[in-house]
Structure formats: C-alpha cells, structure tokens
PDB file of N, CA and C in Angstrom:
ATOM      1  N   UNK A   1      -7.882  -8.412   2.068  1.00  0.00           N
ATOM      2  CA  UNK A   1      -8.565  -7.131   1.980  1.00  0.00           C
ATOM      3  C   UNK A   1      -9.358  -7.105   0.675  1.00  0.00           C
ATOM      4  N   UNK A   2     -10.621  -6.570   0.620  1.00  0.00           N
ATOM      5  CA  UNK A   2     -11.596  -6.674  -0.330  1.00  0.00           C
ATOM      6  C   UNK A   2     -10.958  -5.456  -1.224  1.00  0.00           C
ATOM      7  N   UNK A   3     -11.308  -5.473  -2.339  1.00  0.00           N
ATOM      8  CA  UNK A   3     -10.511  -4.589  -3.862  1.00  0.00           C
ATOM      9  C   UNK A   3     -11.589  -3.543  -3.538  1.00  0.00           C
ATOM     10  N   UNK A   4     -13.068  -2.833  -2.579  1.00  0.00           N
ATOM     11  CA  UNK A   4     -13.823  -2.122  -2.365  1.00  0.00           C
ATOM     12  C   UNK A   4     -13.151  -1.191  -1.355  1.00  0.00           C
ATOM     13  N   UNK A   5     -12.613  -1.681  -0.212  1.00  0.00           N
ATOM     14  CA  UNK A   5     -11.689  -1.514   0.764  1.00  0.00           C
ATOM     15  C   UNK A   5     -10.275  -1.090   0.188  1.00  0.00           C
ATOM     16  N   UNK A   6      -9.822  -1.530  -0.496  1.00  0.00           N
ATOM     17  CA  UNK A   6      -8.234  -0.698  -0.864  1.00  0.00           C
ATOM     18  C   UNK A   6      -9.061   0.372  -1.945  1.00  0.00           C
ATOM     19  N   UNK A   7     -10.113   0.562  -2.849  1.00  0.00           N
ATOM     20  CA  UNK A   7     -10.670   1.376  -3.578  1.00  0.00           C
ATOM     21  C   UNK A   7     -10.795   2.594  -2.674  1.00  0.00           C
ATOM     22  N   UNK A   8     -11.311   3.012  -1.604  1.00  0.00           N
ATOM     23  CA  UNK A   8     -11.856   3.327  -0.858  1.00  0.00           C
ATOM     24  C   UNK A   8     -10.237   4.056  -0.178  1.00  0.00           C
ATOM     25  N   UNK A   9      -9.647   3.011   0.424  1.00  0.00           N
ATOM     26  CA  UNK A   9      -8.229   3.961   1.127  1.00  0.00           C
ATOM     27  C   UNK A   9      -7.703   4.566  -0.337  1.00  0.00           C
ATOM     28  N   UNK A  10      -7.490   4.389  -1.300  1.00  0.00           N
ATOM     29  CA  UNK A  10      -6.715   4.613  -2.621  1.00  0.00           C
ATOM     30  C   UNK A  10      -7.144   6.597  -2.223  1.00  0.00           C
ATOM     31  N   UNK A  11      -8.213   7.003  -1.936  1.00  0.00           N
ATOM     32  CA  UNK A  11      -8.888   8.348  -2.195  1.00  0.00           C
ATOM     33  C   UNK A  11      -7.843   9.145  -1.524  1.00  0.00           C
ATOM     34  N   UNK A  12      -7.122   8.534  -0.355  1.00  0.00           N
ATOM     35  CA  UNK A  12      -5.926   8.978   0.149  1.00  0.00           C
ATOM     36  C   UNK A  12      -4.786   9.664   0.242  1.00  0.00           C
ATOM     37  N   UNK A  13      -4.280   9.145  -1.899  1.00  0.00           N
ATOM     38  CA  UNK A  13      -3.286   9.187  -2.589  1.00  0.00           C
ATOM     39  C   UNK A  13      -3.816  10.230  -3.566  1.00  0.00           C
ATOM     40  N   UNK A  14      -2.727  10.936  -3.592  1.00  0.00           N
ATOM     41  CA  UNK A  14      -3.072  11.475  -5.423  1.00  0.00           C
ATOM     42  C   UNK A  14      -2.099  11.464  -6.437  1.00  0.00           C
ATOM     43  N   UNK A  15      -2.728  11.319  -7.863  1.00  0.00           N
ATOM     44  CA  UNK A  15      -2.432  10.776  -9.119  1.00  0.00           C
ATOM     45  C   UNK A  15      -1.249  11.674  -8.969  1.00  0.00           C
ATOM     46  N   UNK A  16      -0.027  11.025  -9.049  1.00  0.00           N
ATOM     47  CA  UNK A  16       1.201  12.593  -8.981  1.00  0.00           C
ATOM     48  C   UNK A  16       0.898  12.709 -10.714  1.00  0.00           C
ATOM     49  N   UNK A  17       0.633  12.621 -11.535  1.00  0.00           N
ATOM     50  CA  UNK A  17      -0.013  13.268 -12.747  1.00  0.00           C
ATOM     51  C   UNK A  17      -0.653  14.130 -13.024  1.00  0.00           C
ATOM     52  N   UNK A  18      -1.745  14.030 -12.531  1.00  0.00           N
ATOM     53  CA  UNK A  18      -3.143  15.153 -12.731  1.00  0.00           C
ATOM     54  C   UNK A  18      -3.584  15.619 -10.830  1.00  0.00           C
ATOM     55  N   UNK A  19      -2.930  15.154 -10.113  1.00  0.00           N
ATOM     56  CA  UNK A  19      -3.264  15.355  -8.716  1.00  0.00           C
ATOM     57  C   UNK A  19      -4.609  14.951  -8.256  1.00  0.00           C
ATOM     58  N   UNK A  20      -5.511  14.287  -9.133  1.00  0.00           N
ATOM     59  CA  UNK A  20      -6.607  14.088  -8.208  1.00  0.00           C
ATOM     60  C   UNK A  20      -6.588  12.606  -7.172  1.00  0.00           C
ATOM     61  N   UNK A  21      -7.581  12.365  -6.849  1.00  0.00           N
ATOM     62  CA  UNK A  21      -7.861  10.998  -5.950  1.00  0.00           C
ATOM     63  C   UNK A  21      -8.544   9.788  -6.311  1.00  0.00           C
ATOM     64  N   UNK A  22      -8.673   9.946  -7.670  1.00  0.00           N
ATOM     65  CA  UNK A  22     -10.144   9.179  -8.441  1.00  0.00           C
ATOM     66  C   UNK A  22      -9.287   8.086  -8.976  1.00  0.00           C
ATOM     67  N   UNK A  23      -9.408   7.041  -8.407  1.00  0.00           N
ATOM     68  CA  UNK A  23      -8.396   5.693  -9.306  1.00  0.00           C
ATOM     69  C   UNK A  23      -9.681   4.160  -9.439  1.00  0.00           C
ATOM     70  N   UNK A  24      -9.144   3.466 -10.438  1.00  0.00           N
ATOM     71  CA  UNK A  24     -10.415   2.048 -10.384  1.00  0.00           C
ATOM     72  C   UNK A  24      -9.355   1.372 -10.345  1.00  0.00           C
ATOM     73  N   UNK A  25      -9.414   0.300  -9.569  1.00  0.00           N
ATOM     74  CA  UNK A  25      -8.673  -1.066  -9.308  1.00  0.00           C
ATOM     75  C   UNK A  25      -9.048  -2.123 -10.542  1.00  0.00           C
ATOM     76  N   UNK A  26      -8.258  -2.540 -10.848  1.00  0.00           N
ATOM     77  CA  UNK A  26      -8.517  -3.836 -12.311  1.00  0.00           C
ATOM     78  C   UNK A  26      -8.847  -5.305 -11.585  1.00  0.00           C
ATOM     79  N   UNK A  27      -9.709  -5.756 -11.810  1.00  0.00           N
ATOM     80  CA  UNK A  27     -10.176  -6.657 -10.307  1.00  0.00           C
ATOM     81  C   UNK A  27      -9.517  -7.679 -10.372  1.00  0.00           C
ATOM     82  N   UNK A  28      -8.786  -8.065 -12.093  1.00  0.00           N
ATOM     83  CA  UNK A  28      -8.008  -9.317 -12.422  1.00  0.00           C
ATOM     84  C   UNK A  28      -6.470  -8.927 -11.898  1.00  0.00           C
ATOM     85  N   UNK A  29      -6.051 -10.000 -11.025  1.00  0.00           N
ATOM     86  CA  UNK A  29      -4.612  -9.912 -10.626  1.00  0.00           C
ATOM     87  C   UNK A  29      -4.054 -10.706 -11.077  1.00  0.00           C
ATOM     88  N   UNK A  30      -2.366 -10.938 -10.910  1.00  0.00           N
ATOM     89  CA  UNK A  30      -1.758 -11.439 -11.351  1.00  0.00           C
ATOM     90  C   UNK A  30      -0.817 -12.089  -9.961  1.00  0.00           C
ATOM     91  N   UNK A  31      -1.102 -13.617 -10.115  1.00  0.00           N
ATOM     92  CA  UNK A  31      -0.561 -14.061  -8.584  1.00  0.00           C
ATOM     93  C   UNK A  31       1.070 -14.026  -8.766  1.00  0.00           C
ATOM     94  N   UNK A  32       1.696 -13.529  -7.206  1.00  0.00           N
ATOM     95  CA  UNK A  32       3.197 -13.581  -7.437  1.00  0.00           C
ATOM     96  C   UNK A  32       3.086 -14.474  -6.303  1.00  0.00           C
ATOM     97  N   UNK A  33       4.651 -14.809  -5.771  1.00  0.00           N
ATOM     98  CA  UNK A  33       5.048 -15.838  -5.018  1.00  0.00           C
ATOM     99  C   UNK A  33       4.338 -15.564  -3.741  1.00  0.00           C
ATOM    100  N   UNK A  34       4.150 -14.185  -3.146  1.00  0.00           N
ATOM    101  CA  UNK A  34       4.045 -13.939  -1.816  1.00  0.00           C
ATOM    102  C   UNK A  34       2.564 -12.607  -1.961  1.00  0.00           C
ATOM    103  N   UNK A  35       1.882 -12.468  -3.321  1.00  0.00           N
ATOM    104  CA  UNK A  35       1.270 -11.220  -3.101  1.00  0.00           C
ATOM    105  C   UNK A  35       0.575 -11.347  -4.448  1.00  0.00           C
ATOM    106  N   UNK A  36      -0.331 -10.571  -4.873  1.00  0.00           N
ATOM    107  CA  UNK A  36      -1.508 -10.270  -5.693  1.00  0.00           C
ATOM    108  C   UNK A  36      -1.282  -8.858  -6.182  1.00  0.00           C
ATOM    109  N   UNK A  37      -1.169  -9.166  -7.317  1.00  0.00           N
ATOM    110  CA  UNK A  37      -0.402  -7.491  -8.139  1.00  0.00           C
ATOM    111  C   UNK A  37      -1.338  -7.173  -9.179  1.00  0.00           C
ATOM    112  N   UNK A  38      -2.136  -5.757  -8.815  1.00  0.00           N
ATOM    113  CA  UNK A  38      -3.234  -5.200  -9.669  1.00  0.00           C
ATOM    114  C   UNK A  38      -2.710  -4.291 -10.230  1.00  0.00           C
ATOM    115  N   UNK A  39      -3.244  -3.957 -11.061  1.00  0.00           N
ATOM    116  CA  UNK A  39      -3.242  -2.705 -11.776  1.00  0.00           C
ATOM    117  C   UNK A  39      -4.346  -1.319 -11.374  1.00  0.00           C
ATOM    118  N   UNK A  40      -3.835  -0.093 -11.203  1.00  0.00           N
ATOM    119  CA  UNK A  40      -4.770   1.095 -10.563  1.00  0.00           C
ATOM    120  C   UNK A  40      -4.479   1.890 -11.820  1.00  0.00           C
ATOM    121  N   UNK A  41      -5.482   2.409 -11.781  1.00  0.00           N
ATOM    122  CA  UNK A  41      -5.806   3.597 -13.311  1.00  0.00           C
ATOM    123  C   UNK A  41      -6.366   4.952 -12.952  1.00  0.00           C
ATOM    124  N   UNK A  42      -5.840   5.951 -12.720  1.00  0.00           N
ATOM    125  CA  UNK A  42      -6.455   7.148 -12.449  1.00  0.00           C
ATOM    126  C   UNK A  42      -7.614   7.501 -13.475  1.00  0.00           C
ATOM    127  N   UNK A  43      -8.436   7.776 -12.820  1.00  0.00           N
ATOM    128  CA  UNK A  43      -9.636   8.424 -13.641  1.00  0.00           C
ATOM    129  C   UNK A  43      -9.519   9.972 -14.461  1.00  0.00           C
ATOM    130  N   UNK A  44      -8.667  10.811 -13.812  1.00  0.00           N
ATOM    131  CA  UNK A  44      -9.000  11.904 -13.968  1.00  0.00           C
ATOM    132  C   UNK A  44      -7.168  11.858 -15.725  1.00  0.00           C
ATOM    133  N   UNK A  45      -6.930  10.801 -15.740  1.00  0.00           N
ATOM    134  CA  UNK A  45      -5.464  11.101 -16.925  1.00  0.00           C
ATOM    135  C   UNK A  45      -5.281   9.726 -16.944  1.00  0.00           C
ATOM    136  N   UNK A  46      -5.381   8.912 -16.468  1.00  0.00           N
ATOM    137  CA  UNK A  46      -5.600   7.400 -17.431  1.00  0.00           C
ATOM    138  C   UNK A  46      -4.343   7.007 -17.182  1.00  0.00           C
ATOM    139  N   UNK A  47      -3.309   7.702 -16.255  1.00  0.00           N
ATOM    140  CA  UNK A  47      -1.845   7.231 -15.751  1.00  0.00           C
ATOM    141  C   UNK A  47      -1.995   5.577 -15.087  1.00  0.00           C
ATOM    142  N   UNK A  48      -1.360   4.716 -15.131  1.00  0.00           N
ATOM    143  CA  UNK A  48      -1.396   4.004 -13.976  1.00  0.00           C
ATOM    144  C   UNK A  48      -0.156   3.132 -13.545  1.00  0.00           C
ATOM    145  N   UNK A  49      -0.417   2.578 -12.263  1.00  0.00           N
ATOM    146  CA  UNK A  49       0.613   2.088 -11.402  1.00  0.00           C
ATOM    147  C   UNK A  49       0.269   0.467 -10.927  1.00  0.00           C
ATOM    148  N   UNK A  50       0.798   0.220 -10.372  1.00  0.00           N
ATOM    149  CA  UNK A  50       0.897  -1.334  -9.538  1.00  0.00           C
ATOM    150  C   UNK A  50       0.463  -1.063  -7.838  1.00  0.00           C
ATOM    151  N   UNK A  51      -0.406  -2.128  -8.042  1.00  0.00           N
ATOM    152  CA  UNK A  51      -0.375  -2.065  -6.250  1.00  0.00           C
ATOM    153  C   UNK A  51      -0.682  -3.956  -6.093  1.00  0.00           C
ATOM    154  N   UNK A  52      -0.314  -3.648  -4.648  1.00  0.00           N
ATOM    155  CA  UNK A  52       0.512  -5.244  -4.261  1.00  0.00           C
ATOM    156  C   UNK A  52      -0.638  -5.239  -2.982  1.00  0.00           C
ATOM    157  N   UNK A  53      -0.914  -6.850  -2.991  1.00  0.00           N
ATOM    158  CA  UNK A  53      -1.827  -6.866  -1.849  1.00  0.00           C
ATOM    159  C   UNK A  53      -0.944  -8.283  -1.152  1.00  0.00           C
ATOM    160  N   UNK A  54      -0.330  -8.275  -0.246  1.00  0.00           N
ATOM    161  CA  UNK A  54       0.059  -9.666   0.292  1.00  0.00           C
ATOM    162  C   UNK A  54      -0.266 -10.744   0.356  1.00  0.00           C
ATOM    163  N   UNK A  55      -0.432 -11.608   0.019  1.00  0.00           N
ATOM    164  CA  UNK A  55      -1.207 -13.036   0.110  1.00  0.00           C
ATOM    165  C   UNK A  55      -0.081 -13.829   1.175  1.00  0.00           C
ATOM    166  N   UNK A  56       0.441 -13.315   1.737  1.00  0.00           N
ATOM    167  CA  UNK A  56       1.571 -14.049   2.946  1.00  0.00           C
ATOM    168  C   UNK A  56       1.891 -13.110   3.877  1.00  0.00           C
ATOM    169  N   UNK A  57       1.931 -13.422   5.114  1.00  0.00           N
ATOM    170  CA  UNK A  57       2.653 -12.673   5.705  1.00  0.00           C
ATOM    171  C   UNK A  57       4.084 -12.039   5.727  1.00  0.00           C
ATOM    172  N   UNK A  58       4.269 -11.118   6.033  1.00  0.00           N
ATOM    173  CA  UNK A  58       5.058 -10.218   5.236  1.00  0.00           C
ATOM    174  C   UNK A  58       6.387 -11.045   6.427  1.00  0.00           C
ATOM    175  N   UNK A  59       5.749 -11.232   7.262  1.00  0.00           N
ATOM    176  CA  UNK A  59       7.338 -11.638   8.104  1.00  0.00           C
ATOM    177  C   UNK A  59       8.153 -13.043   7.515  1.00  0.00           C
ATOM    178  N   UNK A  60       6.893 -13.879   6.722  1.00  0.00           N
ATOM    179  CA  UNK A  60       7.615 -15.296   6.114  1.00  0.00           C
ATOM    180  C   UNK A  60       8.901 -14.430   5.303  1.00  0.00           C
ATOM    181  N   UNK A  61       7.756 -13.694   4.079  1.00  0.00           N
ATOM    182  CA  UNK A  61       8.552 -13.182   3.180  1.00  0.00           C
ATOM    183  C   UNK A  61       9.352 -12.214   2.900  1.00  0.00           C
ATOM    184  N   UNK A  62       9.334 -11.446   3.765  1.00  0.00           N
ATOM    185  CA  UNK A  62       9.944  -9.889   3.747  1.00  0.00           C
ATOM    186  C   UNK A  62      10.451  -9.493   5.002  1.00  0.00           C
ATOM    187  N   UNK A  63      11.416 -10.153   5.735  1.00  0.00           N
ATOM    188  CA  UNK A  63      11.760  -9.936   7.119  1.00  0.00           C
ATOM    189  C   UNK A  63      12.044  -9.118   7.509  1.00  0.00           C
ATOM    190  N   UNK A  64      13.191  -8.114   6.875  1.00  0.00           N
ATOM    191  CA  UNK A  64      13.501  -6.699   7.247  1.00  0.00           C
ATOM    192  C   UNK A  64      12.519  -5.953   6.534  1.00  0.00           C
ATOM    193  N   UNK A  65      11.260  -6.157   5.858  1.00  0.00           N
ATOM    194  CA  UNK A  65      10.319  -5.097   5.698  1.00  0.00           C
ATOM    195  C   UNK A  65       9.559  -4.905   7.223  1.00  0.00           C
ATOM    196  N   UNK A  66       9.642  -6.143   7.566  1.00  0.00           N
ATOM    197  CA  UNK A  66       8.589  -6.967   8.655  1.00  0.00           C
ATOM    198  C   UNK A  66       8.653  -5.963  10.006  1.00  0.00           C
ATOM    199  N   UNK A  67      10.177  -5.761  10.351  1.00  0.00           N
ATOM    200  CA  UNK A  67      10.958  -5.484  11.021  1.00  0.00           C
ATOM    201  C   UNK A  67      10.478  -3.736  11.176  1.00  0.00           C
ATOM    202  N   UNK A  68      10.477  -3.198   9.767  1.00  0.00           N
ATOM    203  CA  UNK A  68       9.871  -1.902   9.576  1.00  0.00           C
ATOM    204  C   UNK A  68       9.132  -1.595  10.183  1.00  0.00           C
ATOM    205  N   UNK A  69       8.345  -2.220  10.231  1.00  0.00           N
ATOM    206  CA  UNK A  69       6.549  -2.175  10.318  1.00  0.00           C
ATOM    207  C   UNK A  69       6.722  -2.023  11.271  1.00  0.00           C
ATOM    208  N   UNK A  70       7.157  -3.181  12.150  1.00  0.00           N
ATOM    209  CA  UNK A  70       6.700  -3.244  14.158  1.00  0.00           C
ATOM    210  C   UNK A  70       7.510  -2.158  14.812  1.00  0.00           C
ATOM    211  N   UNK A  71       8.665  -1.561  13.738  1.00  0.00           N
ATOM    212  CA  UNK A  71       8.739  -0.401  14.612  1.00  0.00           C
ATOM    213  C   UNK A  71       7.886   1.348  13.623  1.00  0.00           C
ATOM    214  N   UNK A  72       7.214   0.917  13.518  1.00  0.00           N
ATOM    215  CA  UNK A  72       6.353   2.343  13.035  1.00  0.00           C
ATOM    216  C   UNK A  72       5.036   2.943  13.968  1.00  0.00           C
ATOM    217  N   UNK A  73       5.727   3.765  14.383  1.00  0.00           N
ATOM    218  CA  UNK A  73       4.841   4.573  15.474  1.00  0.00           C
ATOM    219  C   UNK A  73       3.406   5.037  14.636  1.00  0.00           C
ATOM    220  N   UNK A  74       1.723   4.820  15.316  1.00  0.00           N
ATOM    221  CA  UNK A  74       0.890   5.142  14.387  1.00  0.00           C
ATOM    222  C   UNK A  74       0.443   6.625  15.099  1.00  0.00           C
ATOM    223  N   UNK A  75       0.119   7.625  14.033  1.00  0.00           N
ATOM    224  CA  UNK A  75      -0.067   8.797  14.397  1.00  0.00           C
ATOM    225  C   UNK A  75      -0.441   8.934  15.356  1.00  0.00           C
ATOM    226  N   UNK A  76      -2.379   8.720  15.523  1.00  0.00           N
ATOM    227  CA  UNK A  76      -3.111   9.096  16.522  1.00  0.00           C
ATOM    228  C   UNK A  76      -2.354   8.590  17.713  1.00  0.00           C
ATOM    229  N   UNK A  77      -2.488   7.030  18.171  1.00  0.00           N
ATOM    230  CA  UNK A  77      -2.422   6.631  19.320  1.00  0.00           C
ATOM    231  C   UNK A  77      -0.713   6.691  19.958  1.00  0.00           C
ATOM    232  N   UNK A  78      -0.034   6.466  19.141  1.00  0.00           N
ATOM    233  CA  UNK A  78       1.696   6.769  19.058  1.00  0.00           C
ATOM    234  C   UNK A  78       2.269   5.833  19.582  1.00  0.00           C
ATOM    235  N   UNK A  79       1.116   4.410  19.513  1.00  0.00           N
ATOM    236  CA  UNK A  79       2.062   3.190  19.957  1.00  0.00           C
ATOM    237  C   UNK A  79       2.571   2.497  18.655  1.00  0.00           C
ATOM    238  N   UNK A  80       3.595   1.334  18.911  1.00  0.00           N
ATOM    239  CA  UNK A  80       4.922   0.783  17.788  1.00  0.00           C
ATOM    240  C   UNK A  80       3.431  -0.302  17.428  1.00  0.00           C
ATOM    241  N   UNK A  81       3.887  -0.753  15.633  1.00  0.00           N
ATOM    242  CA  UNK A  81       3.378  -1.588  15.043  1.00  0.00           C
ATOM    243  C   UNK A  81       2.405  -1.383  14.341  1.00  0.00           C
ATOM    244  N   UNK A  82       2.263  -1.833  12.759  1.00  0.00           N
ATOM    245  CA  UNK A  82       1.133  -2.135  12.151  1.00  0.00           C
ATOM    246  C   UNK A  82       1.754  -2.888  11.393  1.00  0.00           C
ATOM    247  N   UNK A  83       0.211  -3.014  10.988  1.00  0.00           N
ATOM    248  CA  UNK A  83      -0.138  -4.226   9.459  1.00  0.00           C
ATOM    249  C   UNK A  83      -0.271  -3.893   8.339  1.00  0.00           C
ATOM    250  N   UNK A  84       0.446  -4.287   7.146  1.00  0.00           N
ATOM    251  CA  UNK A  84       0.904  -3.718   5.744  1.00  0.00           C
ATOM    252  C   UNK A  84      -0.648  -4.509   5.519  1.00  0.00           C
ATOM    253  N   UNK A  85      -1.305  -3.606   4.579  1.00  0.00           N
ATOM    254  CA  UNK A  85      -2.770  -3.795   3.563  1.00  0.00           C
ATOM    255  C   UNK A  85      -2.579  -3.774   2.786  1.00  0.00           C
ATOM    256  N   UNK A  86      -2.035  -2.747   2.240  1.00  0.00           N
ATOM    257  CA  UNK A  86      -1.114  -2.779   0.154  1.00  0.00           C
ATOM    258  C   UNK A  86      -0.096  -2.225   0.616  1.00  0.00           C
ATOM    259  N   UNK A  87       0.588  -2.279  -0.570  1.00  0.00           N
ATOM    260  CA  UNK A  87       1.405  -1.441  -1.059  1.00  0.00           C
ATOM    261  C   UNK A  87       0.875  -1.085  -2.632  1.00  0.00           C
ATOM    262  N   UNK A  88       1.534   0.500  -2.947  1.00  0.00           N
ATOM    263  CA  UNK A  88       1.679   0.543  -4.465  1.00  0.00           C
ATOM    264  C   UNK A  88       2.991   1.432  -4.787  1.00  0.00           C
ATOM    265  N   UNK A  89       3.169   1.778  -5.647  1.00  0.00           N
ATOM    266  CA  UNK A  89       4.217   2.578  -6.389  1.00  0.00           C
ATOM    267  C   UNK A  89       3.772   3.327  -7.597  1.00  0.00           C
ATOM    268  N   UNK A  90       3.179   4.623  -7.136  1.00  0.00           N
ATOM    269  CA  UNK A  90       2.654   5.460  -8.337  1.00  0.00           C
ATOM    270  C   UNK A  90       3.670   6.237  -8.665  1.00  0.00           C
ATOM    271  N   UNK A  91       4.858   6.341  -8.032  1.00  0.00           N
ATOM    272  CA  UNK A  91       5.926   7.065  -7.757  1.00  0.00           C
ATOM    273  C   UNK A  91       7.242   6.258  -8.294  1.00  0.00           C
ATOM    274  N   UNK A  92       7.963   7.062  -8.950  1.00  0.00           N
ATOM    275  CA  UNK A  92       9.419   6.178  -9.540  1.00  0.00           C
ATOM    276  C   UNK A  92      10.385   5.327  -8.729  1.00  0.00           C
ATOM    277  N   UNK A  93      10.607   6.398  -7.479  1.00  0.00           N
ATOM    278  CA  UNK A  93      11.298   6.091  -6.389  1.00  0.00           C
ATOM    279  C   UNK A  93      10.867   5.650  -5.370  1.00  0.00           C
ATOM    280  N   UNK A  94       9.668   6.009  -4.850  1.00  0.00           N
ATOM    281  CA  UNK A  94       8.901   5.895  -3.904  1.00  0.00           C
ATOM    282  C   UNK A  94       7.500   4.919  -3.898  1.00  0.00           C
ATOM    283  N   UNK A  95       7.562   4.549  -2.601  1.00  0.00           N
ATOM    284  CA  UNK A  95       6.298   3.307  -2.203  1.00  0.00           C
ATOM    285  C   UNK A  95       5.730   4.063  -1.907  1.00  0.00           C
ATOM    286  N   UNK A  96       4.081   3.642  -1.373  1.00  0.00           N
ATOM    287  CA  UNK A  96       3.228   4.031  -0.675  1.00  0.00           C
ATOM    288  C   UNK A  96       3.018   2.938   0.164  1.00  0.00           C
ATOM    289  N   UNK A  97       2.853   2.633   1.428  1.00  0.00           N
ATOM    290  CA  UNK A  97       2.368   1.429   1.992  1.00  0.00           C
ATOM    291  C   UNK A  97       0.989   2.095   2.942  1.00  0.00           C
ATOM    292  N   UNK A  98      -0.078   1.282   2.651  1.00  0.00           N
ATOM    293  CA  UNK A  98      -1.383   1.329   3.432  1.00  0.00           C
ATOM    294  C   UNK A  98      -1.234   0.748   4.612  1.00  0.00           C
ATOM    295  N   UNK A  99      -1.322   1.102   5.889  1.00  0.00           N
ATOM    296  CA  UNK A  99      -0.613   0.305   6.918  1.00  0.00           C
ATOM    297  C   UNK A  99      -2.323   0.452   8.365  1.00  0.00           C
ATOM    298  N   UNK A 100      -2.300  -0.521   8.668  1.00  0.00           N
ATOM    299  CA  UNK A 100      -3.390  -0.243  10.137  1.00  0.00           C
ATOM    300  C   UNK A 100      -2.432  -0.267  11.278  1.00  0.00           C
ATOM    301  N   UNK A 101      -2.765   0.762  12.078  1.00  0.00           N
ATOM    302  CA  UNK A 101      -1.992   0.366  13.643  1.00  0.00           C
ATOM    303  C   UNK A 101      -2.426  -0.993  13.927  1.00  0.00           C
ATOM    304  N   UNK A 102      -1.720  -1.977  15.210  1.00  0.00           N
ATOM    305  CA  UNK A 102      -2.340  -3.387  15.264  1.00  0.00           C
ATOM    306  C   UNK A 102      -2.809  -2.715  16.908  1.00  0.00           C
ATOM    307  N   UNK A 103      -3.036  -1.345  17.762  1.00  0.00           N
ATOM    308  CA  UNK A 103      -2.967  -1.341  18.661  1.00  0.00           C
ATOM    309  C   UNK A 103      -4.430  -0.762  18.800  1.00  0.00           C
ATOM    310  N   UNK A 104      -4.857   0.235  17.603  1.00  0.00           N
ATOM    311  CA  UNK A 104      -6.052   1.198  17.736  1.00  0.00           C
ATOM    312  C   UNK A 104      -6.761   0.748  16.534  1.00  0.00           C
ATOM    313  N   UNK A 105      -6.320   0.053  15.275  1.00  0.00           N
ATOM    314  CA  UNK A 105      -6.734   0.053  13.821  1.00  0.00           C
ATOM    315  C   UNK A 105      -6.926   1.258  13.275  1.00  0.00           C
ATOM    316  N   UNK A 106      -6.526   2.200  13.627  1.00  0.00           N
ATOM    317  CA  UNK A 106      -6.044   3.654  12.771  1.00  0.00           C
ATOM    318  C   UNK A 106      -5.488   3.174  11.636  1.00  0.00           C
ATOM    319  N   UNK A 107      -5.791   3.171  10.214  1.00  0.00           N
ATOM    320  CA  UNK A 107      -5.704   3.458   9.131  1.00  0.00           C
ATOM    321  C   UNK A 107      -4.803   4.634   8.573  1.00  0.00           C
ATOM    322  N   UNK A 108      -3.798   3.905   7.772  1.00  0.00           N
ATOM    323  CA  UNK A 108      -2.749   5.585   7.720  1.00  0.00           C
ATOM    324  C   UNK A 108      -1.784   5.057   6.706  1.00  0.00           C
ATOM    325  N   UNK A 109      -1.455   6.269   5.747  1.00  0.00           N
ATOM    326  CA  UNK A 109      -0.396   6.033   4.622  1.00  0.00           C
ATOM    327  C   UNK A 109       1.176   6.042   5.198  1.00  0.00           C
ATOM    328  N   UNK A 110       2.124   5.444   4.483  1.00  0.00           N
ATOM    329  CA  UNK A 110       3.814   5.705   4.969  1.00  0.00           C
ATOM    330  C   UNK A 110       4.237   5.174   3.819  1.00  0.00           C
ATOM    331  N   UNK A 111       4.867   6.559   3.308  1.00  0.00           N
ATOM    332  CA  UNK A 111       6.336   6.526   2.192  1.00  0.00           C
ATOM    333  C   UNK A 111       7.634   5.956   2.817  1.00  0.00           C
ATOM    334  N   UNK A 112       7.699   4.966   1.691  1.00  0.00           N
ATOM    335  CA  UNK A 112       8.734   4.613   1.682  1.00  0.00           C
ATOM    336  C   UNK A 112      10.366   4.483   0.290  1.00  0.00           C
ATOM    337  N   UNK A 113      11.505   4.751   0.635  1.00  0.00           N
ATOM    338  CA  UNK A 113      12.210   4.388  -0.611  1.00  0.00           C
ATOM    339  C   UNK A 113      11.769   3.269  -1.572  1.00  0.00           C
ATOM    340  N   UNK A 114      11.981   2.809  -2.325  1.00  0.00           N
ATOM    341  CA  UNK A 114      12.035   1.891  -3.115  1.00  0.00           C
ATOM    342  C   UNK A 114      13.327   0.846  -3.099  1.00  0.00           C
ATOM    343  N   UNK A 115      14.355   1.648  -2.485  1.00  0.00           N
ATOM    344  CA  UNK A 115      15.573   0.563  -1.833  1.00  0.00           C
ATOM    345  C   UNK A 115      14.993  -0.229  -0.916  1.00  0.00           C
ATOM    346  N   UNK A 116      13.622  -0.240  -0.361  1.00  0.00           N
ATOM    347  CA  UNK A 116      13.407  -0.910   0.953  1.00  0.00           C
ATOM    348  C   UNK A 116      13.265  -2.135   0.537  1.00  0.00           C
ATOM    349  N   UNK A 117      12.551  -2.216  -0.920  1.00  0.00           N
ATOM    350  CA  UNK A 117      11.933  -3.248  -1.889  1.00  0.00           C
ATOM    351  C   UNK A 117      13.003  -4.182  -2.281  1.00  0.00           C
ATOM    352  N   UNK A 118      14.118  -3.566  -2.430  1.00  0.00           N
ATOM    353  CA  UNK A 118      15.223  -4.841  -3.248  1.00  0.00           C
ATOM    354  C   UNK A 118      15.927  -5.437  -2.699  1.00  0.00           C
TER     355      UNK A 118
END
C-alpha cells in the first residue's frame, strides 16, 4: 500500500489528543521481521503514534490474527473476510486496523484490544 493511500484512509481516525483528522506519515520506516513501522504525527498537536504496514502475509505471521480477519463481517455488504492494510495504535490499549472487505473492497476501520497483539 502506497504511504498516499494509508495518508488518505488515516482522515478516518482522530488524534484522541486534539480530535482532529490531520496526520503526515514519516516516509522513512523501520523494517521489522514481518512489517514496515512508520511513524504518524498529528498536525493539529504534534502527538504521535506507530502504524504498521505488513510486508508478509498476516496468515505466515500472525495466525490467530489471520483467523480474526476471515471472520469479520464488512459493514455494507455483510459478507465474512478482509484484508489487514495497516494497523496503528494511537491509543494505549487499543489498535486500529484498516481492513478492505475481500468480497466488495469496502474500505473500513476495526478496533481492536491490544491483547490481540501479544
């Protein structure tokens, strides 16, 4: 996924800081074993967080995340399955995962714990 494209869904989210939607992606990442970890900076209070872009499929590496996914009903169409795009964590406890249906490509946010992660 292009860093213009997660810029773009990011408008989605808001800064739980200052509440707005205005964030810049840091274009330099930092490679991990299974994923590409940026840095996001709110515009409107200069807070920022981590967001994770997969560089593997999530089923090599993350099986019971994997597992999540194919059963997540997508709003509009209300059939099972999508595809993780990011994740971030602007939130202490809580994920955000950017997810596409794989049935309609509906585009759509889902909170998650942070226990899901460890």
């Amino acid at each position: 996924m292009e860093l213009e494209q997660v810029q773009r869904r990011l408008a989605a989210l808001q800064c739980p800081i200052c509440h707005k939607s205005d964030f810049a992606v840091h274009p330099r990442a930092e490679q991990g074993f299974a994923e590409a970890l940026h840095t996001v900076r709110c515009l409107g209070c200069n807070y920022t967080f981590k967001l994770s872009i997969p560089t593997r499929p999530v089923s090599q590496t993350d099986p019971d995340t994997a597992n999540w996914l194919a059963g997540l009903p997508c709003p509009l169409c209300e059939e099972v399955g999508v595809r993780l795009e990011f994740r971030c964590t602007p939130y202490v406890r809580e994920s955000v995962l950017f997810v596409t249906c794989t049935s309609c490509h509906h585009p759509f946010t889902e909170k998650a714990p942070m226990e899901a992660y460890e």
